[in-house]
PDB file of N, CA and C in Angstrom:
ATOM      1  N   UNK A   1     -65.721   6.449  23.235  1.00  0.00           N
ATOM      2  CA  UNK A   1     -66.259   6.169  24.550  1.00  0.00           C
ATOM      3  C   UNK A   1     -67.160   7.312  25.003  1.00  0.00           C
ATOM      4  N   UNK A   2     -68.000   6.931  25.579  1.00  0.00           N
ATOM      5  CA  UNK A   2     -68.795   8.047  26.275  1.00  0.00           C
ATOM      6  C   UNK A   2     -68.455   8.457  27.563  1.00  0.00           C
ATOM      7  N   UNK A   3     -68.447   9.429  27.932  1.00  0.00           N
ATOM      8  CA  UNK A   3     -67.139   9.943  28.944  1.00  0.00           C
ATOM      9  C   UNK A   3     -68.205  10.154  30.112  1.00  0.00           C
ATOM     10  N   UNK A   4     -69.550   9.939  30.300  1.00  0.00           N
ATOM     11  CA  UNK A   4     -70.388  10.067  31.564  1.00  0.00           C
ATOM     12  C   UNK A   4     -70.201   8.590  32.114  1.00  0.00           C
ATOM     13  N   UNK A   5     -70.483   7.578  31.193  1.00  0.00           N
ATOM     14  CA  UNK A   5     -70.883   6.519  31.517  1.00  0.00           C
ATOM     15  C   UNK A   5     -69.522   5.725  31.136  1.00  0.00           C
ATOM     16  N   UNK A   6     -68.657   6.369  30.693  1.00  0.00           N
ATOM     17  CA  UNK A   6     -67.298   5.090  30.302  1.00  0.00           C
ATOM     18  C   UNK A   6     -67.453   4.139  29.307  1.00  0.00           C
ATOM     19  N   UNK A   7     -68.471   3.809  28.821  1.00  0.00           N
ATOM     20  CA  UNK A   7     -68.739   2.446  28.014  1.00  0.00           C
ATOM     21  C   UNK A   7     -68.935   3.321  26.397  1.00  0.00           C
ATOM     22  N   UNK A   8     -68.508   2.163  25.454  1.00  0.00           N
ATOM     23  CA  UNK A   8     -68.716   2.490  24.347  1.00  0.00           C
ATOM     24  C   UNK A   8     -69.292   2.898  23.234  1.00  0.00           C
ATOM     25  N   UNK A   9     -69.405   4.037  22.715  1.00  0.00           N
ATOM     26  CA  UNK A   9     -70.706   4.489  21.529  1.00  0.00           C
ATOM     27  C   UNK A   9     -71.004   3.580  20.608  1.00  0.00           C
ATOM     28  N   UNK A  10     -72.353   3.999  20.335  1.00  0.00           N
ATOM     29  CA  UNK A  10     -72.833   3.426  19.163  1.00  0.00           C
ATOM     30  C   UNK A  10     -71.886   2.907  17.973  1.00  0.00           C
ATOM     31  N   UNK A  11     -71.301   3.632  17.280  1.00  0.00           N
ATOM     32  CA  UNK A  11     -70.001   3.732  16.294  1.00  0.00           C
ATOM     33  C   UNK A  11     -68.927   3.064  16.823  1.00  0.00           C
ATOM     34  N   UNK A  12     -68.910   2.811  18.025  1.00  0.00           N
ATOM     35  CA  UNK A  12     -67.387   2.332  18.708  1.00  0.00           C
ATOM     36  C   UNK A  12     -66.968   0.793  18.156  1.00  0.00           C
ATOM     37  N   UNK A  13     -65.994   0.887  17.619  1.00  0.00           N
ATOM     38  CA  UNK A  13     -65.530  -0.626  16.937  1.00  0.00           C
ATOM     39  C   UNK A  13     -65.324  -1.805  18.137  1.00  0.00           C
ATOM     40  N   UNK A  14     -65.434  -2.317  18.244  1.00  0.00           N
ATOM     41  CA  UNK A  14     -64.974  -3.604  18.952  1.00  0.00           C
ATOM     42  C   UNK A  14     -64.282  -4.622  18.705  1.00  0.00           C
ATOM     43  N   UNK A  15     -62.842  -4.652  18.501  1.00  0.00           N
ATOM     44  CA  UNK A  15     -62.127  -5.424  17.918  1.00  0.00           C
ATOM     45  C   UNK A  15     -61.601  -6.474  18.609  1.00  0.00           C
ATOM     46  N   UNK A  16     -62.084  -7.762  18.327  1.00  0.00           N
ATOM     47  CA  UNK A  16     -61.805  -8.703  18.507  1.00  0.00           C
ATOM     48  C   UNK A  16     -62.892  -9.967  19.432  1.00  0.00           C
ATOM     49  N   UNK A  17     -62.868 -11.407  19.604  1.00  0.00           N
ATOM     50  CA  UNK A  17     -64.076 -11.813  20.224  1.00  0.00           C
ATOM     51  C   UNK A  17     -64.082 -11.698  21.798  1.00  0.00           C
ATOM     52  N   UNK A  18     -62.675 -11.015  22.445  1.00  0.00           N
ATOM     53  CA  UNK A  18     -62.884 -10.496  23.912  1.00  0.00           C
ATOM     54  C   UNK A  18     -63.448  -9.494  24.014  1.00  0.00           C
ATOM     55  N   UNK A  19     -63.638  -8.759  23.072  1.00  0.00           N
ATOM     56  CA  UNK A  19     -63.997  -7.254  23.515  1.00  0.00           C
ATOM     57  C   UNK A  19     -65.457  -7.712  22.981  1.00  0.00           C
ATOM     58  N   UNK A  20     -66.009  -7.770  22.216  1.00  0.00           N
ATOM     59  CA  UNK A  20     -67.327  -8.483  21.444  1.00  0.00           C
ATOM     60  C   UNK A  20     -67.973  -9.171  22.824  1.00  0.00           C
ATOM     61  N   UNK A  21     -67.415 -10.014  23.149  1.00  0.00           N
ATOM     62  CA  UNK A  21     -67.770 -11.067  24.515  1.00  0.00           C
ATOM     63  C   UNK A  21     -68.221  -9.979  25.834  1.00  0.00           C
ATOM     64  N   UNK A  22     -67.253  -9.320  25.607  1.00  0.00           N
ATOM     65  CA  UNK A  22     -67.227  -8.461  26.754  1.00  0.00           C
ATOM     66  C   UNK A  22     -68.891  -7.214  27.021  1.00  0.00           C
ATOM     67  N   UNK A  23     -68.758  -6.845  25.700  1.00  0.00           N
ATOM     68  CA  UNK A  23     -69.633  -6.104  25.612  1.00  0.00           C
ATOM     69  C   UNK A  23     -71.309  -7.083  25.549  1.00  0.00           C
ATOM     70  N   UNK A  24     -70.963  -8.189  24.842  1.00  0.00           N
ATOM     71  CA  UNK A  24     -72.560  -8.798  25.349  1.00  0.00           C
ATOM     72  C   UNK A  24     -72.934  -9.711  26.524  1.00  0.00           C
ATOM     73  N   UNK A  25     -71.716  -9.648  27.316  1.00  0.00           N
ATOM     74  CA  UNK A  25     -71.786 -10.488  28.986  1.00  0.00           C
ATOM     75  C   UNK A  25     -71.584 -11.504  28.331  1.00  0.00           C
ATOM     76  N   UNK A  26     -70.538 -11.923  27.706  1.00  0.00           N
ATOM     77  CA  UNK A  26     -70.315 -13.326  27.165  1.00  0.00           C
ATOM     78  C   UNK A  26     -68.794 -13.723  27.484  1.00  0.00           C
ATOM     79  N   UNK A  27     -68.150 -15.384  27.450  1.00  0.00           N
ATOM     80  CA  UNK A  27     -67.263 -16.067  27.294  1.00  0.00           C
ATOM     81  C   UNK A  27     -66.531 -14.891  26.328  1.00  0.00           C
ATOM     82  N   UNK A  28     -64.841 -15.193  25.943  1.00  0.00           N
ATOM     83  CA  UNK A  28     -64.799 -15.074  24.648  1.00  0.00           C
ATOM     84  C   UNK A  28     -64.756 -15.980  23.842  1.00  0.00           C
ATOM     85  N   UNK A  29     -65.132 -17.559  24.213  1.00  0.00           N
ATOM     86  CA  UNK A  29     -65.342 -18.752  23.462  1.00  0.00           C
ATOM     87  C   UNK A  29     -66.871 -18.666  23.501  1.00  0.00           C
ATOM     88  N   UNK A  30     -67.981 -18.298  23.970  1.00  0.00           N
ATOM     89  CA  UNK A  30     -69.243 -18.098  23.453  1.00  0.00           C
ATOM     90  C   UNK A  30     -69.055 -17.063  22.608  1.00  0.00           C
ATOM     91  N   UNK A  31     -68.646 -15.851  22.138  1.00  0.00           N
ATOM     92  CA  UNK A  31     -68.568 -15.109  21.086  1.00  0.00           C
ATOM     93  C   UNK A  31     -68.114 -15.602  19.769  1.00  0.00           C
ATOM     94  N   UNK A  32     -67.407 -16.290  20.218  1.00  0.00           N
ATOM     95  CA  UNK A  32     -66.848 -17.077  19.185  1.00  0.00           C
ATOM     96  C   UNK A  32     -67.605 -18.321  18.276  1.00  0.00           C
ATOM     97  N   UNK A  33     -68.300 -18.808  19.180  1.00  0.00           N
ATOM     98  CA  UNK A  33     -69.136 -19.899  19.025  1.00  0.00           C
ATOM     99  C   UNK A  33     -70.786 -19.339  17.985  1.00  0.00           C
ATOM    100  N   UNK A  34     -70.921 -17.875  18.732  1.00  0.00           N
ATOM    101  CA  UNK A  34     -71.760 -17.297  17.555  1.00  0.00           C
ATOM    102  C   UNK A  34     -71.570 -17.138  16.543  1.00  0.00           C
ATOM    103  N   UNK A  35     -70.153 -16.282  16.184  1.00  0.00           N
ATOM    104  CA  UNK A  35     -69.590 -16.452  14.820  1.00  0.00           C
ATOM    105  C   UNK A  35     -69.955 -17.578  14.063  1.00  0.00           C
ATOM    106  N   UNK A  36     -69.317 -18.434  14.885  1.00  0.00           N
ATOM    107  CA  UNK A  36     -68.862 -19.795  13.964  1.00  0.00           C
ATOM    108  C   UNK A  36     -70.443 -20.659  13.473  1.00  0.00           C
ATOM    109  N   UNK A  37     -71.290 -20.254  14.136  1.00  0.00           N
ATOM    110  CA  UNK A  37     -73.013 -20.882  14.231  1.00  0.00           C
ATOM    111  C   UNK A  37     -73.181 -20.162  13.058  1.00  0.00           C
ATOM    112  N   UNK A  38     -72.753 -18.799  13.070  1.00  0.00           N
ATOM    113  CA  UNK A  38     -73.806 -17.578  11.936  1.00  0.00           C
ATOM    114  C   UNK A  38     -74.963 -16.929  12.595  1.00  0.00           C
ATOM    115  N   UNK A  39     -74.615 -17.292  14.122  1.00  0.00           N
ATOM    116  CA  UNK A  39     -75.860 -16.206  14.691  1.00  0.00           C
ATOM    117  C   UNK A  39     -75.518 -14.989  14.705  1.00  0.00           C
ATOM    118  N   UNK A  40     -73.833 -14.984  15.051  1.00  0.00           N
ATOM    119  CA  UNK A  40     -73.488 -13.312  14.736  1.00  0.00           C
ATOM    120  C   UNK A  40     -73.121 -13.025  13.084  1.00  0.00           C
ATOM    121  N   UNK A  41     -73.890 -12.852  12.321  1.00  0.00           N
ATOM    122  CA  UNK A  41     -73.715 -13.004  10.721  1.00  0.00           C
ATOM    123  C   UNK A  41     -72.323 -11.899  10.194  1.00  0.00           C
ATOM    124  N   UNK A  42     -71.643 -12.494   9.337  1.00  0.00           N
ATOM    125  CA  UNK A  42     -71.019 -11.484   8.221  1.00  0.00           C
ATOM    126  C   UNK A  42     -71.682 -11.036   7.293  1.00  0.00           C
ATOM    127  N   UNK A  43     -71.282  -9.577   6.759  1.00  0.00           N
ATOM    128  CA  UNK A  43     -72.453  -9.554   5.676  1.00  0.00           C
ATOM    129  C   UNK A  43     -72.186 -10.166   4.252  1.00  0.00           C
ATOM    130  N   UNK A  44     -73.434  -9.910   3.603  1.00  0.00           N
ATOM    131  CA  UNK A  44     -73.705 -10.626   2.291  1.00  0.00           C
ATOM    132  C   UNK A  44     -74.854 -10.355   1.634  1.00  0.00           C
ATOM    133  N   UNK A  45     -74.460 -10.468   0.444  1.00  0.00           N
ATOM    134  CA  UNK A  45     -75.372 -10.486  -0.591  1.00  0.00           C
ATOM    135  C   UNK A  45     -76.533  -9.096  -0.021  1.00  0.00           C
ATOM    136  N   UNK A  46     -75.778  -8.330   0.530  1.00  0.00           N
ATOM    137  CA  UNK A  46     -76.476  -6.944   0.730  1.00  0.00           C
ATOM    138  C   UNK A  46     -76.830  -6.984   1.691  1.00  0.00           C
ATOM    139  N   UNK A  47     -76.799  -7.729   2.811  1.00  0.00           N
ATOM    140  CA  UNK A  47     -77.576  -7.497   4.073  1.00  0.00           C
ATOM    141  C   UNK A  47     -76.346  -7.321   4.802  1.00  0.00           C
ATOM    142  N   UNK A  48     -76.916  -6.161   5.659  1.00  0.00           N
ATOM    143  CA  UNK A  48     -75.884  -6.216   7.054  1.00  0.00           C
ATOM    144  C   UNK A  48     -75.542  -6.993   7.501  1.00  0.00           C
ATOM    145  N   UNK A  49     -74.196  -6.826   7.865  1.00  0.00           N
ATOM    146  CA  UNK A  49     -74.089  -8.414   9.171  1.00  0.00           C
ATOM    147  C   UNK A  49     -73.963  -7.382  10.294  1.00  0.00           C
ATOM    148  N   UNK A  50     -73.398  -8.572  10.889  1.00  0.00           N
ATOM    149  CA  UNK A  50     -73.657  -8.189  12.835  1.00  0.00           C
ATOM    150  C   UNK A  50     -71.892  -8.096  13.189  1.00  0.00           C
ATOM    151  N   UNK A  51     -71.154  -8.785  11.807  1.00  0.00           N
ATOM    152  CA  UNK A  51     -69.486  -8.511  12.475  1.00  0.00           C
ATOM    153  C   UNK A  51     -68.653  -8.594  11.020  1.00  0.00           C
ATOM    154  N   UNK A  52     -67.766  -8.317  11.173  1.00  0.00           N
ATOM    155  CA  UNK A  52     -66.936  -7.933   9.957  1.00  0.00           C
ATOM    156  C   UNK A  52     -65.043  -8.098  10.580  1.00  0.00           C
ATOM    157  N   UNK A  53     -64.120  -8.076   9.191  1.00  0.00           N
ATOM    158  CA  UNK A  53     -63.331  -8.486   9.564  1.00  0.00           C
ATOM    159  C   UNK A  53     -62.078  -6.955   9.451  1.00  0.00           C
ATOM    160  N   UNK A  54     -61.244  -7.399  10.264  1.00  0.00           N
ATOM    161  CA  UNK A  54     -60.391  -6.217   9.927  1.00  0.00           C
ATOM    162  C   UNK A  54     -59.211  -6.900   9.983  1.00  0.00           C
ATOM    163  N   UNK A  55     -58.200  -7.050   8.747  1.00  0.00           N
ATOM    164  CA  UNK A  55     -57.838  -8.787   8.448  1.00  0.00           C
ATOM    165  C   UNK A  55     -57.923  -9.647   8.904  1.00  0.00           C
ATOM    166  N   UNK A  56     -57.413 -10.289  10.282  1.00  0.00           N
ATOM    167  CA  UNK A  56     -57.515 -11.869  10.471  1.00  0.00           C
ATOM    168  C   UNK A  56     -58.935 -11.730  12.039  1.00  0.00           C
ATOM    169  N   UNK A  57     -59.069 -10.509  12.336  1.00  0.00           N
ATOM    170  CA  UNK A  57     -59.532 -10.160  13.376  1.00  0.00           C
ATOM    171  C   UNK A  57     -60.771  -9.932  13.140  1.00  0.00           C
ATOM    172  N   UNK A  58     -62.053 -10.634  13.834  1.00  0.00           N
ATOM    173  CA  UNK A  58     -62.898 -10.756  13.732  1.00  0.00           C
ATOM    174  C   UNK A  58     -63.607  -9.330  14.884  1.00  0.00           C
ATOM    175  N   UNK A  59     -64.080  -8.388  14.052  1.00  0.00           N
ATOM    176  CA  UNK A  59     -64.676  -6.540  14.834  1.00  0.00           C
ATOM    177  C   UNK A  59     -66.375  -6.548  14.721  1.00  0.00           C
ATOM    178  N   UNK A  60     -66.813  -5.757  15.831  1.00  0.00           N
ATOM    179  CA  UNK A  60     -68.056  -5.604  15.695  1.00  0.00           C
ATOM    180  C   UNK A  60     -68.016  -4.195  15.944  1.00  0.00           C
ATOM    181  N   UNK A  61     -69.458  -3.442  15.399  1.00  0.00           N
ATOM    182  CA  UNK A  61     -69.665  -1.804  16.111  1.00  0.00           C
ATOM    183  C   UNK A  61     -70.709  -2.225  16.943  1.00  0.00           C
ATOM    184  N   UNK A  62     -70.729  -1.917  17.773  1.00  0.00           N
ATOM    185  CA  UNK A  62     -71.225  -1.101  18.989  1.00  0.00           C
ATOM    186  C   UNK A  62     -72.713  -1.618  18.403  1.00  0.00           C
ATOM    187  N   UNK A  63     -73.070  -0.306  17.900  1.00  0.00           N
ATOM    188  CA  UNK A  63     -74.370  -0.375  17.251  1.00  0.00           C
ATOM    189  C   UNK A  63     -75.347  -1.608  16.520  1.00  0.00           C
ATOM    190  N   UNK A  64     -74.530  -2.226  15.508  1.00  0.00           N
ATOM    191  CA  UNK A  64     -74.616  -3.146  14.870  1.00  0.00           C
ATOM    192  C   UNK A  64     -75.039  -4.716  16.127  1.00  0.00           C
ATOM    193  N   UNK A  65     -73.847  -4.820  17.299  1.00  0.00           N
ATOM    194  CA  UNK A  65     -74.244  -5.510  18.545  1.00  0.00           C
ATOM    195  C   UNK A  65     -75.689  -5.441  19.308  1.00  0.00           C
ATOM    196  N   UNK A  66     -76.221  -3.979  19.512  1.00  0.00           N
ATOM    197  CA  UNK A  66     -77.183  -3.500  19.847  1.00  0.00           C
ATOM    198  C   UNK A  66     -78.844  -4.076  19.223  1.00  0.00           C
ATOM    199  N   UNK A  67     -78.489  -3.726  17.837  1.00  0.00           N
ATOM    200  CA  UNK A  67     -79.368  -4.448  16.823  1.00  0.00           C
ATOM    201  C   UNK A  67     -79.496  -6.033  17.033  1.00  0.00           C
ATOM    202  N   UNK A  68     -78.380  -6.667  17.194  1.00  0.00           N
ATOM    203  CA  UNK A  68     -78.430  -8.184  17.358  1.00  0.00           C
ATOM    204  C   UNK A  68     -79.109  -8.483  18.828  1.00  0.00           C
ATOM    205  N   UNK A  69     -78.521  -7.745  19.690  1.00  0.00           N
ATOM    206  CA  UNK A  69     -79.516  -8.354  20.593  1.00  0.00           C
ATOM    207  C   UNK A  69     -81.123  -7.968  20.949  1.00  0.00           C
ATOM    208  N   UNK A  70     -81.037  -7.007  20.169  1.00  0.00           N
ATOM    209  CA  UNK A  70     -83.132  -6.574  20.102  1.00  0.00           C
ATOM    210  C   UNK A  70     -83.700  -7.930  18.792  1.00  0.00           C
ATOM    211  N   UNK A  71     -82.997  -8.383  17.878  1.00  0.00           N
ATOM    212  CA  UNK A  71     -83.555  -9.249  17.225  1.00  0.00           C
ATOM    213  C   UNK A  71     -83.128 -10.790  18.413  1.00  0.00           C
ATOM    214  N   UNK A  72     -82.280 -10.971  19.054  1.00  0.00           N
ATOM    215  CA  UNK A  72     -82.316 -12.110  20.205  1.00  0.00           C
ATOM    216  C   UNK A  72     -83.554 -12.122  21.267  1.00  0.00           C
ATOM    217  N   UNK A  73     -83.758 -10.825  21.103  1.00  0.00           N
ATOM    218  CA  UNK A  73     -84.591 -10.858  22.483  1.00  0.00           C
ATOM    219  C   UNK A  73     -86.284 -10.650  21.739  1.00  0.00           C
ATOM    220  N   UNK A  74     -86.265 -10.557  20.041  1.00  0.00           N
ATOM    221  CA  UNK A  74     -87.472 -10.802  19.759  1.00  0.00           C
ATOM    222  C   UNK A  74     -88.045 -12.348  19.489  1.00  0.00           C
ATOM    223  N   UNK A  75     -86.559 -13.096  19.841  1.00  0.00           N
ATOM    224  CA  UNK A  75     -86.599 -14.310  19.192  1.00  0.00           C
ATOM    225  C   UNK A  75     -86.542 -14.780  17.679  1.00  0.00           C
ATOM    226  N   UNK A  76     -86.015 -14.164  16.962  1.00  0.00           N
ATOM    227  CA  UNK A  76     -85.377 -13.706  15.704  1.00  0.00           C
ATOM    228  C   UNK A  76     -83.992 -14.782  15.327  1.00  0.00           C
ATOM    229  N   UNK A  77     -83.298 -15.129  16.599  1.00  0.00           N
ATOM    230  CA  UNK A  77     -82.136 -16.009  16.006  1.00  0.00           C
ATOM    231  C   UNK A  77     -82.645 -17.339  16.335  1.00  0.00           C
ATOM    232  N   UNK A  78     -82.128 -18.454  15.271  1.00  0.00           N
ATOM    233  CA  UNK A  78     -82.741 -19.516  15.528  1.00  0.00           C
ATOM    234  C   UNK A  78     -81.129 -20.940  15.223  1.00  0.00           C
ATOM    235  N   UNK A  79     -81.829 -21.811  15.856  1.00  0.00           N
ATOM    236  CA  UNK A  79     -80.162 -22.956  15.588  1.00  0.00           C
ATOM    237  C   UNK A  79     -80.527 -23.867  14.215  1.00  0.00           C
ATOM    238  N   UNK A  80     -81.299 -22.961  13.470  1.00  0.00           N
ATOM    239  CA  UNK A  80     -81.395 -23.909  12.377  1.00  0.00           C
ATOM    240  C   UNK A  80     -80.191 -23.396  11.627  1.00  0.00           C
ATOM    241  N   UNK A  81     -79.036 -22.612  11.712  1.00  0.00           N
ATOM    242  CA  UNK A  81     -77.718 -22.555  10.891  1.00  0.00           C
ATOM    243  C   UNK A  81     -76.619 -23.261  11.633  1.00  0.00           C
ATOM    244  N   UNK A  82     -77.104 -23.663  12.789  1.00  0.00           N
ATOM    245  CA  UNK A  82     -75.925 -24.709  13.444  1.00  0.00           C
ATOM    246  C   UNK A  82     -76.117 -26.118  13.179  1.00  0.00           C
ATOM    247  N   UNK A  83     -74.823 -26.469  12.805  1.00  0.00           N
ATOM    248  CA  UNK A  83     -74.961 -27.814  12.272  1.00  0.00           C
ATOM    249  C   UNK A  83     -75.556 -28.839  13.133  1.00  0.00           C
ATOM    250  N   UNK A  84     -76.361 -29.524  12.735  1.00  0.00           N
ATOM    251  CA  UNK A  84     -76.880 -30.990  13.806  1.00  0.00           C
ATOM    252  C   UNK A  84     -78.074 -30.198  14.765  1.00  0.00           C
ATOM    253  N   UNK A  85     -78.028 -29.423  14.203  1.00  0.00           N
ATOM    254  CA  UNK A  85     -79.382 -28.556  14.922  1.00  0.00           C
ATOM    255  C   UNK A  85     -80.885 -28.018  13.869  1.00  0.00           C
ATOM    256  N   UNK A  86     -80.746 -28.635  12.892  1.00  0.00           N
ATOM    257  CA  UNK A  86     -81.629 -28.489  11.839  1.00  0.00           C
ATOM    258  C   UNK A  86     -83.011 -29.261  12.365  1.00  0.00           C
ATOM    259  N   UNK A  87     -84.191 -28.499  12.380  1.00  0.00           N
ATOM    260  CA  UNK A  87     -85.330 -28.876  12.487  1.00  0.00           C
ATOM    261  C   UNK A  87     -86.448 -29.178  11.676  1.00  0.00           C
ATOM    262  N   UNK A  88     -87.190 -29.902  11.741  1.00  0.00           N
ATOM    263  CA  UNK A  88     -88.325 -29.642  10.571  1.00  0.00           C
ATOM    264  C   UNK A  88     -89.615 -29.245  11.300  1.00  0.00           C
ATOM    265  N   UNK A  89     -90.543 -28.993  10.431  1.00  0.00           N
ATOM    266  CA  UNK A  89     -91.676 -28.184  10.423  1.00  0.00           C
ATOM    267  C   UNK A  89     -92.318 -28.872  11.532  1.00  0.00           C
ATOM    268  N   UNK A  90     -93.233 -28.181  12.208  1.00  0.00           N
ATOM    269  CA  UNK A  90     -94.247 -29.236  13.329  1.00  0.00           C
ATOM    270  C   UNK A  90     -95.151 -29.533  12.886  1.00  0.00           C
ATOM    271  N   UNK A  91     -95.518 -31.207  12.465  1.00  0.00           N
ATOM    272  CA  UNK A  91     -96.188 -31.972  12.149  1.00  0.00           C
ATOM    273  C   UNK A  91     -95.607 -32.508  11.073  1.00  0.00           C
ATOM    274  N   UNK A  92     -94.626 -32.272  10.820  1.00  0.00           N
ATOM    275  CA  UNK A  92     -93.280 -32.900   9.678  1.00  0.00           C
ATOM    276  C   UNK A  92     -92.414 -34.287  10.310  1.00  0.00           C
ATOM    277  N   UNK A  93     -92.358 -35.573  10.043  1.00  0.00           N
ATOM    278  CA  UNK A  93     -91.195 -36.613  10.657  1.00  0.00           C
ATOM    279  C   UNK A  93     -89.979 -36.256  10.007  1.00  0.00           C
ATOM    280  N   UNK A  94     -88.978 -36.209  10.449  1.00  0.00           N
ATOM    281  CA  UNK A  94     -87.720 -36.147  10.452  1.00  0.00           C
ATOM    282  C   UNK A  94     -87.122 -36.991   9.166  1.00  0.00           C
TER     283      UNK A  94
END
């Protein structure tokens, strides 16, 4: 914790989807709901993810959160990994 401001460092784990929720002004059923979309990614095949597990408990850092929402706010996440939300190209029919 950062002891001027109270709130959590960069490095600071965040364990679980209340505390996750908490830290991005969210539900803890909208945190959850990212998970489960893949907007908040696990990692793979070498790429960072955005959350990781610490056995059944789904943790984020601090930092890693930070990163996700500068790629949200570049418009970077998209609902083409949520199911029934798949789009095609513009000027493509369905």
């Amino acid at each position: 914790m950062n002891r001027a401001s109270n709130t959590p460092s960069g490095g600071q784990m965040l364990y679980g989807y209340r505390a996750i929720a908490g830290h991005l002004g969210l539900t803890e059923r909208q945190s959850k709901h990212l998970v489960e979309t893949g907007r908040l990614r696990f990692p793979e095949d070498g790429v960072e993810g955005d959350v990781f597990k610490v056995g059944h408990v789904v943790c984020a850092l601090v930092s890693s959160l930070e990163r996700w929402k500068e790629r949200a706010a570049r418009g970077e996440l998209s609902a083409e990994k949520e199911p029934g939300h798949e789009h095609s190209p513009e000027g493509e029919d369905a």
